[in-house]
Protein backbone atom coordinates (compact mmCIF):
# COMPACT_ATOMS: atom_id res chain seq x y z
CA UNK A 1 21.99 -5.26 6.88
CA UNK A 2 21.09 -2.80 9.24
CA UNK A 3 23.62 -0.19 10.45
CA UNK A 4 25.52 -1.06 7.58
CA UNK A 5 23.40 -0.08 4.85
CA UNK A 6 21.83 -2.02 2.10
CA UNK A 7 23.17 -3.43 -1.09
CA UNK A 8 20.40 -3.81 -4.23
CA UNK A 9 21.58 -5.43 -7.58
CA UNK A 10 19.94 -4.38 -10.52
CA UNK A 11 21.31 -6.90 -12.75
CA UNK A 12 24.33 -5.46 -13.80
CA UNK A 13 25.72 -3.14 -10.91
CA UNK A 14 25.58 -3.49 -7.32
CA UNK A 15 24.00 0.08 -5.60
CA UNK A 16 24.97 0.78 -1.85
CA UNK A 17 22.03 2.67 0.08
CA UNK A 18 22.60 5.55 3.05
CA UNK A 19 21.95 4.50 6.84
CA UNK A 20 20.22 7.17 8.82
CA UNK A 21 20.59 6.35 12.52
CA UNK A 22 18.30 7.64 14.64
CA UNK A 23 17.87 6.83 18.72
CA UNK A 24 15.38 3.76 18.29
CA UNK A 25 12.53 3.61 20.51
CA UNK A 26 11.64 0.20 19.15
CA UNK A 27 13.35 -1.10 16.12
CA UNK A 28 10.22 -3.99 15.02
CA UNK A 29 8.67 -3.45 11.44
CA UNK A 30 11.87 -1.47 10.29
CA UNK A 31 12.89 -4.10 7.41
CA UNK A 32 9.45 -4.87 6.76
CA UNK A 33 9.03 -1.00 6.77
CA UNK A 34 11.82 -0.47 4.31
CA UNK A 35 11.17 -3.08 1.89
CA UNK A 36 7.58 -1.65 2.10
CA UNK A 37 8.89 1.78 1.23
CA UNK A 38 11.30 0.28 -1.19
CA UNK A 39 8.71 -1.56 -3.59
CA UNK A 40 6.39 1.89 -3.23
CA UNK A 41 8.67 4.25 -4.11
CA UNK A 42 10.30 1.76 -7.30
CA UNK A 43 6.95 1.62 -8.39
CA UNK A 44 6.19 5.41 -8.25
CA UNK A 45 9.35 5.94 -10.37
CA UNK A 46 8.68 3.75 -13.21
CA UNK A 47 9.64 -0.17 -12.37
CA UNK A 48 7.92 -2.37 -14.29
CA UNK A 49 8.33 -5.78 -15.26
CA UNK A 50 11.18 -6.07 -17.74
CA UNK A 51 12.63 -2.97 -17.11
CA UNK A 52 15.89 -2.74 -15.55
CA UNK A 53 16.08 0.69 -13.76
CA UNK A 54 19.09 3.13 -13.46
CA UNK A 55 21.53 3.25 -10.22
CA UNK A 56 20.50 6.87 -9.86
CA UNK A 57 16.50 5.99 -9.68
CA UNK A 58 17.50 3.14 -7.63
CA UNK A 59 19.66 4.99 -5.01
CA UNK A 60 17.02 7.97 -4.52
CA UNK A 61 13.98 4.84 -4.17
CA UNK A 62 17.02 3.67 -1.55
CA UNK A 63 17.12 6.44 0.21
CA UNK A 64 12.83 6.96 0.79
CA UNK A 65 13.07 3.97 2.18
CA UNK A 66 16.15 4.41 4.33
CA UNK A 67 13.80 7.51 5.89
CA UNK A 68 10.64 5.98 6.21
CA UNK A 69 12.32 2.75 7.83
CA UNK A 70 14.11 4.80 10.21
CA UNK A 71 11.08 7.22 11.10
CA UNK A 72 9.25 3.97 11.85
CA UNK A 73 12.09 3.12 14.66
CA UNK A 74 10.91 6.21 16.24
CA UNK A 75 7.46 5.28 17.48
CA UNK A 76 6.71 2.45 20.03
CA UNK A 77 5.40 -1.26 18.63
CA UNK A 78 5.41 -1.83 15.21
CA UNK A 79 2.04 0.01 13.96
CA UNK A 80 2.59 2.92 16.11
CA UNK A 81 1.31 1.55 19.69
CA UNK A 82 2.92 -0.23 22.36
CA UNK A 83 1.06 -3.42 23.50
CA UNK A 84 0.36 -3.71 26.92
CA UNK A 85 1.16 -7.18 28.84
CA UNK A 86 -0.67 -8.11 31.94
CA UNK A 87 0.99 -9.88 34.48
């Protein structure tokens, strides 16, 4: 959703994430980045398969994400180089 944040739904509740805006110098990768982040940091807190995590565990994963995606606007072309076109 962009500026406006992100909305998970852990089956029960629906958990608004933080925005963290930043000056973008190039805004590709940053929901690839985030989800990225997301899964990573879910993972590194205890999601598994079947288990249904808390909004608290959920809005901290949120937020790691929030900061990686928005680092990630920082830097030029999605994997950290411009590409150069010839004309």
């Amino acid at each position: 959703m962009g500026g406006r944040g992100q909305i998970f739904y852990n089956g029960s509740e629906f958990i608004k994430g933080k925005v963290y805006f930043v000056k973008p110098v190039d805004t590709m990768g940053a929901g690839d980045s985030y989800l990225a982040a997301l899964i990573v940091s879910l993972l590194k807190k205890g999601w598994k398969k079947g288990i249904v995590l808390q909004a608290d565990v959920i809005e901290a994963a949120m937020d790691d994400a929030a900061h990686y995606s928005s680092d990630n606007c920082l830097r030029e072309g999605g994997f950290g180089f411009k590409n150069q076109i010839e004309e």
